[in-house]
C-alpha atoms as a PDB file:
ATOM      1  CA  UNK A   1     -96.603 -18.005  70.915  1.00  0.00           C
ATOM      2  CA  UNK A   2     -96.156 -20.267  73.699  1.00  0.00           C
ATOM      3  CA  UNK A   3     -98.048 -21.543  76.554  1.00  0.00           C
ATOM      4  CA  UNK A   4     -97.313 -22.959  79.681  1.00  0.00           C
ATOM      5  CA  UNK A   5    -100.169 -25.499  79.641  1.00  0.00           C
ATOM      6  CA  UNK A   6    -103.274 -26.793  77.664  1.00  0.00           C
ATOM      7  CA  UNK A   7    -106.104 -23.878  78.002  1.00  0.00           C
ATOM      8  CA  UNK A   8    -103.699 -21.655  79.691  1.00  0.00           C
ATOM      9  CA  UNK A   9    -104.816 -18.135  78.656  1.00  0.00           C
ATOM     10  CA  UNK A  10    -101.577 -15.828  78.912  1.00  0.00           C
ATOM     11  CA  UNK A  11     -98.499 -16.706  76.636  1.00  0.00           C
ATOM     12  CA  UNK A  12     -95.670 -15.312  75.608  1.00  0.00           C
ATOM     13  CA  UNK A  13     -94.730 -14.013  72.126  1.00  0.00           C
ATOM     14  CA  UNK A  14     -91.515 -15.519  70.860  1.00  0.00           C
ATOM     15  CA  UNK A  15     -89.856 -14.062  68.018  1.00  0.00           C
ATOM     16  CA  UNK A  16     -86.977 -16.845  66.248  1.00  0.00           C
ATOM     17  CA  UNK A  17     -84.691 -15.452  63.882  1.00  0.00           C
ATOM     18  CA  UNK A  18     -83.563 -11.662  63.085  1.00  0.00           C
ATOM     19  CA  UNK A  19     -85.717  -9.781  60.556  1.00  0.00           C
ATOM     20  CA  UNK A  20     -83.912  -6.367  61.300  1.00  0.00           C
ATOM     21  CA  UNK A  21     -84.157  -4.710  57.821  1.00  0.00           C
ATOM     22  CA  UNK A  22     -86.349  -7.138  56.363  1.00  0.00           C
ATOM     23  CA  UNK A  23     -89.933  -7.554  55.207  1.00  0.00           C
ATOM     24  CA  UNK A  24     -91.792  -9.638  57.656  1.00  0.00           C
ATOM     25  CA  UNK A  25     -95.075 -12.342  57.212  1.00  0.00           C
ATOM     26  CA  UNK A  26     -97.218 -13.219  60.485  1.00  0.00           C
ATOM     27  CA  UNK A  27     -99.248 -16.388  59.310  1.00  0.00           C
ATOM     28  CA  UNK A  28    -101.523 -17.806  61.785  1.00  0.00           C
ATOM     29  CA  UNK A  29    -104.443 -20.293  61.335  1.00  0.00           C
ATOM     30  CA  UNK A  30    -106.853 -17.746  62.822  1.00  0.00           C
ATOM     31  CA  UNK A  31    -107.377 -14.317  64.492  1.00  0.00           C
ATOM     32  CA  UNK A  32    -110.268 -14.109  66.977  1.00  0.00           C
ATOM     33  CA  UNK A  33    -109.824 -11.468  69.642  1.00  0.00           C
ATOM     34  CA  UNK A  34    -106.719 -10.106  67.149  1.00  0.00           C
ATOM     35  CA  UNK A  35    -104.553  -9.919  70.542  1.00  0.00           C
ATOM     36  CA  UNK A  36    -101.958 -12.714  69.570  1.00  0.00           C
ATOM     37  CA  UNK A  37    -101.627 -10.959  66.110  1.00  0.00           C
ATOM     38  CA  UNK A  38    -101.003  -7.449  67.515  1.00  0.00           C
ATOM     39  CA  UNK A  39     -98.399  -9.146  69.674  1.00  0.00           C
ATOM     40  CA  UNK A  40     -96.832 -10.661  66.918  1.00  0.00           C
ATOM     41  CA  UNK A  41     -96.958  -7.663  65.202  1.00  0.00           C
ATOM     42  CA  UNK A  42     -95.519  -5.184  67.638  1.00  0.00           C
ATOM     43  CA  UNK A  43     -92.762  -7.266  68.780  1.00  0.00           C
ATOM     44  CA  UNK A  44     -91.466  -7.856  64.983  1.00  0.00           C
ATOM     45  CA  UNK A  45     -91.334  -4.453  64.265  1.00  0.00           C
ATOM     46  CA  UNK A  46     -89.695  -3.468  67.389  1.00  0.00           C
ATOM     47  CA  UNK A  47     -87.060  -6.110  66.428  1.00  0.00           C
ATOM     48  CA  UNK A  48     -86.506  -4.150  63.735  1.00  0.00           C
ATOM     49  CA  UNK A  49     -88.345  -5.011  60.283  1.00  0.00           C
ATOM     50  CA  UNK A  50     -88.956  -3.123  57.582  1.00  0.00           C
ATOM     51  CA  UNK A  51     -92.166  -3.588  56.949  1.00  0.00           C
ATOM     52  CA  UNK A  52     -94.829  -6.249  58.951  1.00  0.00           C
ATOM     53  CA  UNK A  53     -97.859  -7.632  57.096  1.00  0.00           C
ATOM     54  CA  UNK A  54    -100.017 -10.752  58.132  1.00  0.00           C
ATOM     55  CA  UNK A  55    -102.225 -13.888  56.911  1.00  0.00           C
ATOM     56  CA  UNK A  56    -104.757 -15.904  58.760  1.00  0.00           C
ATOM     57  CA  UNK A  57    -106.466 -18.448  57.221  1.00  0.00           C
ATOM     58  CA  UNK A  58    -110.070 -17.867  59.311  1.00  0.00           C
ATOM     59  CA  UNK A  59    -110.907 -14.181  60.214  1.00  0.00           C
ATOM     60  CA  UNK A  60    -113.506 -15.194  62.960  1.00  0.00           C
ATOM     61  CA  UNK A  61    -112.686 -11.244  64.390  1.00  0.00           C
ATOM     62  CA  UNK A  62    -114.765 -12.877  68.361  1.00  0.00           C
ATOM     63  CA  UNK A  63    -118.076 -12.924  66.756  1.00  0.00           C
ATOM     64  CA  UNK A  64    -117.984  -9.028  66.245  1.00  0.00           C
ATOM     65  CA  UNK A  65    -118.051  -8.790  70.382  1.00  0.00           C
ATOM     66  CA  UNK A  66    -115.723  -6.224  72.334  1.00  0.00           C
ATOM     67  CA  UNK A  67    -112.606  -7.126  73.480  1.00  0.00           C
ATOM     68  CA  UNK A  68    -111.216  -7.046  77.412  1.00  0.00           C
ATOM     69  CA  UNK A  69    -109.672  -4.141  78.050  1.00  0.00           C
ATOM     70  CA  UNK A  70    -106.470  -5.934  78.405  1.00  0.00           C
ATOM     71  CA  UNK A  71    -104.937  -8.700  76.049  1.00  0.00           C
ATOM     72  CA  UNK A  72    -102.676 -11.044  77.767  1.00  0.00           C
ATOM     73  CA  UNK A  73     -99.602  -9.412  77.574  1.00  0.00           C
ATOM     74  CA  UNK A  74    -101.506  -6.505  79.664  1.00  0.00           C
ATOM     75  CA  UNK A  75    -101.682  -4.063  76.984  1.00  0.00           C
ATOM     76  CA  UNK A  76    -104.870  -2.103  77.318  1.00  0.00           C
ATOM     77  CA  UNK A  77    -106.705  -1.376  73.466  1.00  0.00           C
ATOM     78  CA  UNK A  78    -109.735   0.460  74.818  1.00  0.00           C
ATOM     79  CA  UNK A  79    -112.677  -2.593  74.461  1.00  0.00           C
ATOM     80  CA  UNK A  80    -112.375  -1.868  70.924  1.00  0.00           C
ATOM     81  CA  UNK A  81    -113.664  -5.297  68.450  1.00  0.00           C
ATOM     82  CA  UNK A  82    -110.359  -6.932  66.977  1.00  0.00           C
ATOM     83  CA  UNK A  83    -110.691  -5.517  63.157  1.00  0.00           C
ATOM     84  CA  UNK A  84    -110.340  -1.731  64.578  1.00  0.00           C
ATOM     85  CA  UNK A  85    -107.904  -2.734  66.724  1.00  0.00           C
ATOM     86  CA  UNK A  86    -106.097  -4.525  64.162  1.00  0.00           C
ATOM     87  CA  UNK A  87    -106.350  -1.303  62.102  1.00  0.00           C
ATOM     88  CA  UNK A  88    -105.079   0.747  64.685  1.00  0.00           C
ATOM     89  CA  UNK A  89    -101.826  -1.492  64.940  1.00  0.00           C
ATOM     90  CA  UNK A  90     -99.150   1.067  63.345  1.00  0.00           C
ATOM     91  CA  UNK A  91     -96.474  -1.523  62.702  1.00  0.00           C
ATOM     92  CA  UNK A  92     -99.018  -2.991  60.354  1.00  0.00           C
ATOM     93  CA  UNK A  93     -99.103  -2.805  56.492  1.00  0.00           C
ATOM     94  CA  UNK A  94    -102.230  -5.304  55.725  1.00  0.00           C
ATOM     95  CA  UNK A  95    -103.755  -8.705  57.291  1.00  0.00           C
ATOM     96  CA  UNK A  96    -105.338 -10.845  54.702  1.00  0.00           C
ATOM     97  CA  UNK A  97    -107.813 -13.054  55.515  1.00  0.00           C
ATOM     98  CA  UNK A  98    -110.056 -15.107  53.522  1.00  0.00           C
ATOM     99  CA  UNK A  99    -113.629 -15.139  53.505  1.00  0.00           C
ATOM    100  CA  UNK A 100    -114.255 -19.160  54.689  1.00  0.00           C
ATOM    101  CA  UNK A 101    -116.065 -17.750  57.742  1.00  0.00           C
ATOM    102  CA  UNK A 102    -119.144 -15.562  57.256  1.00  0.00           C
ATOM    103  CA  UNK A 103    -119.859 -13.767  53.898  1.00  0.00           C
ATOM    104  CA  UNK A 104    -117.723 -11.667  52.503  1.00  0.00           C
ATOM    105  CA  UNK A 105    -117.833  -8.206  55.036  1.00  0.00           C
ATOM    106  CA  UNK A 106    -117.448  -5.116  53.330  1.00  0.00           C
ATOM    107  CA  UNK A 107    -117.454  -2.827  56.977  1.00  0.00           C
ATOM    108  CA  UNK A 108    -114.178  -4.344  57.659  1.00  0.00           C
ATOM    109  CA  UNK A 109    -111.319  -2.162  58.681  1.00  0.00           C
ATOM    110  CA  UNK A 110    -109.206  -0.866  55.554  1.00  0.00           C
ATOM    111  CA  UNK A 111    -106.135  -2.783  56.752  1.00  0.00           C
ATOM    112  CA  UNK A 112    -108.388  -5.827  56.460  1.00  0.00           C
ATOM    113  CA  UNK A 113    -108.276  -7.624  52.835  1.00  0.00           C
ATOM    114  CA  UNK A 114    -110.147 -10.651  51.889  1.00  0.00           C
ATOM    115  CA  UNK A 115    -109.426 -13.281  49.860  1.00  0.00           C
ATOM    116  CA  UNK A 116    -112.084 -15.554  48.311  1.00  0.00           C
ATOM    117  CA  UNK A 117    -111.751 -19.089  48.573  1.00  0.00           C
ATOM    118  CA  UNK A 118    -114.031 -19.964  45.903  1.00  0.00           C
ATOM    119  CA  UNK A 119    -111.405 -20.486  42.785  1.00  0.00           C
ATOM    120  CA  UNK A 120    -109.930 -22.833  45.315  1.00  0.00           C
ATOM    121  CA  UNK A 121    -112.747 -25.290  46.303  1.00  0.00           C
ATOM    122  CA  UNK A 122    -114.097 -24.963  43.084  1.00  0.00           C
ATOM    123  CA  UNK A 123    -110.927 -26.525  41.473  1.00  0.00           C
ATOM    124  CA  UNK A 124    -111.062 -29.078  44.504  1.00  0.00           C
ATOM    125  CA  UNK A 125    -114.787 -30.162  43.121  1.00  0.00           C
ATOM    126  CA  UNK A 126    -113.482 -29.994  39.400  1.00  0.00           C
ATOM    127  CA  UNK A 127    -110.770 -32.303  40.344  1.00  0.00           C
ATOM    128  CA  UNK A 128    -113.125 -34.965  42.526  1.00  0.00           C
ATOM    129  CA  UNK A 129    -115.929 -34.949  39.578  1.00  0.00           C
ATOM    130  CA  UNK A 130    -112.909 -35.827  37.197  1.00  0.00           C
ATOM    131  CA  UNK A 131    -111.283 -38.352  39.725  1.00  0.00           C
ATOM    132  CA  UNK A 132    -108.171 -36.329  39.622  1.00  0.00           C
ATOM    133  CA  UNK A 133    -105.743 -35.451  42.318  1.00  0.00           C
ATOM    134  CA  UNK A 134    -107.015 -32.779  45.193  1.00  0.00           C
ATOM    135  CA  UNK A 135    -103.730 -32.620  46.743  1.00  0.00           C
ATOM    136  CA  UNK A 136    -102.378 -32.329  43.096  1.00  0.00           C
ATOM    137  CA  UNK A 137    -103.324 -28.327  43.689  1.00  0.00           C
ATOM    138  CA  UNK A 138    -100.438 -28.002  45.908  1.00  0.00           C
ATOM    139  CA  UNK A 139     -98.170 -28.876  43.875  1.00  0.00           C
ATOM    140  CA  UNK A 140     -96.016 -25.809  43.239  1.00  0.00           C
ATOM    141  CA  UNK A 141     -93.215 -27.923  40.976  1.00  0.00           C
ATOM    142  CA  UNK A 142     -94.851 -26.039  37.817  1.00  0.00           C
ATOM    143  CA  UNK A 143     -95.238 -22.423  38.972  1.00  0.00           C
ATOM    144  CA  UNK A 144     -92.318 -20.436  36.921  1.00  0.00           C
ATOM    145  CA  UNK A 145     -89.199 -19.702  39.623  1.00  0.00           C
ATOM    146  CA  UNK A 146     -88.757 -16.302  40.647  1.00  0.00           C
ATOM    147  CA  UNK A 147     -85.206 -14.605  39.779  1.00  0.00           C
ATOM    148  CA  UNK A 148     -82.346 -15.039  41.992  1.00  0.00           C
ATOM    149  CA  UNK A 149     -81.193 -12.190  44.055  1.00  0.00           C
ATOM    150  CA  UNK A 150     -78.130 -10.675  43.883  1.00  0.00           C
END
């Protein structure tokens, strides 16, 4: 997205590059209201791709509150709380999330997934209690290489 100005509220949803035919990944740090997502969402799709699916990093979902009845592209959802709205988003296959806010919430909405995060920090404390490298868990150089395609 882009804004106009620090705290500016409305934005518009840019899409770069053409995923006509393609199978598309939204990754944002976090949804909150889920408006920005559904955006993103809508406007891929309608550009064509195949299939739309989504990661956030946080899924703070506004606290469980309703939503305005209009996001800021002046789409009306209905005040309905950003999980079932995200659910009701046809273009989308699945939005994972990961649990690091709030326990894990089994009333989500079924296009909701969580991931845990607790392989990752434990590995994180492993590494600091055995002085070695955190960062060393990004390093992707020994993960096998997936096959070319065609």
């Amino acid at each position: 997205k882009s804004r106009q100005a620090p705290g500016e509220k409305t934005y518009e949803t840019i899409l770069v590059g053409d995923v006509k035919d393609r199978e598309c990944i939204i990754i944002d740090d976090m949804v909150n209201t889920g408006t920005t997502m559904v955006s993103a969402i809508n406007l891929t799709k309608e550009s064509g791709a195949r299939g739309v699916y989504a990661y956030a990093t946080h899924g703070v979902f506004g606290g469980g509150g309703s939503l305005s009845d209009r996001d800021a592209d002046g789409n009306n959802f209905n005040s309905t709380t950003a999980p079932q709205m995200l659910n009701d988003t046809d273009a989308l296959e699945f939005l994972l999330v990961s649990n690091s806010v709030g326990k894990n919430r089994p009333g989500l909405a079924p296009k909701i997934r969580q991931l845990s995060v607790a392989p990752l920090l434990a590995e994180a404390i492993a590494r600091a209690l055995h002085n070695y490298s955190i960062s060393g868990i990004l390093d992707l150089e020994d993960l096998p290489k997936p096959p070319q395609r065609p």
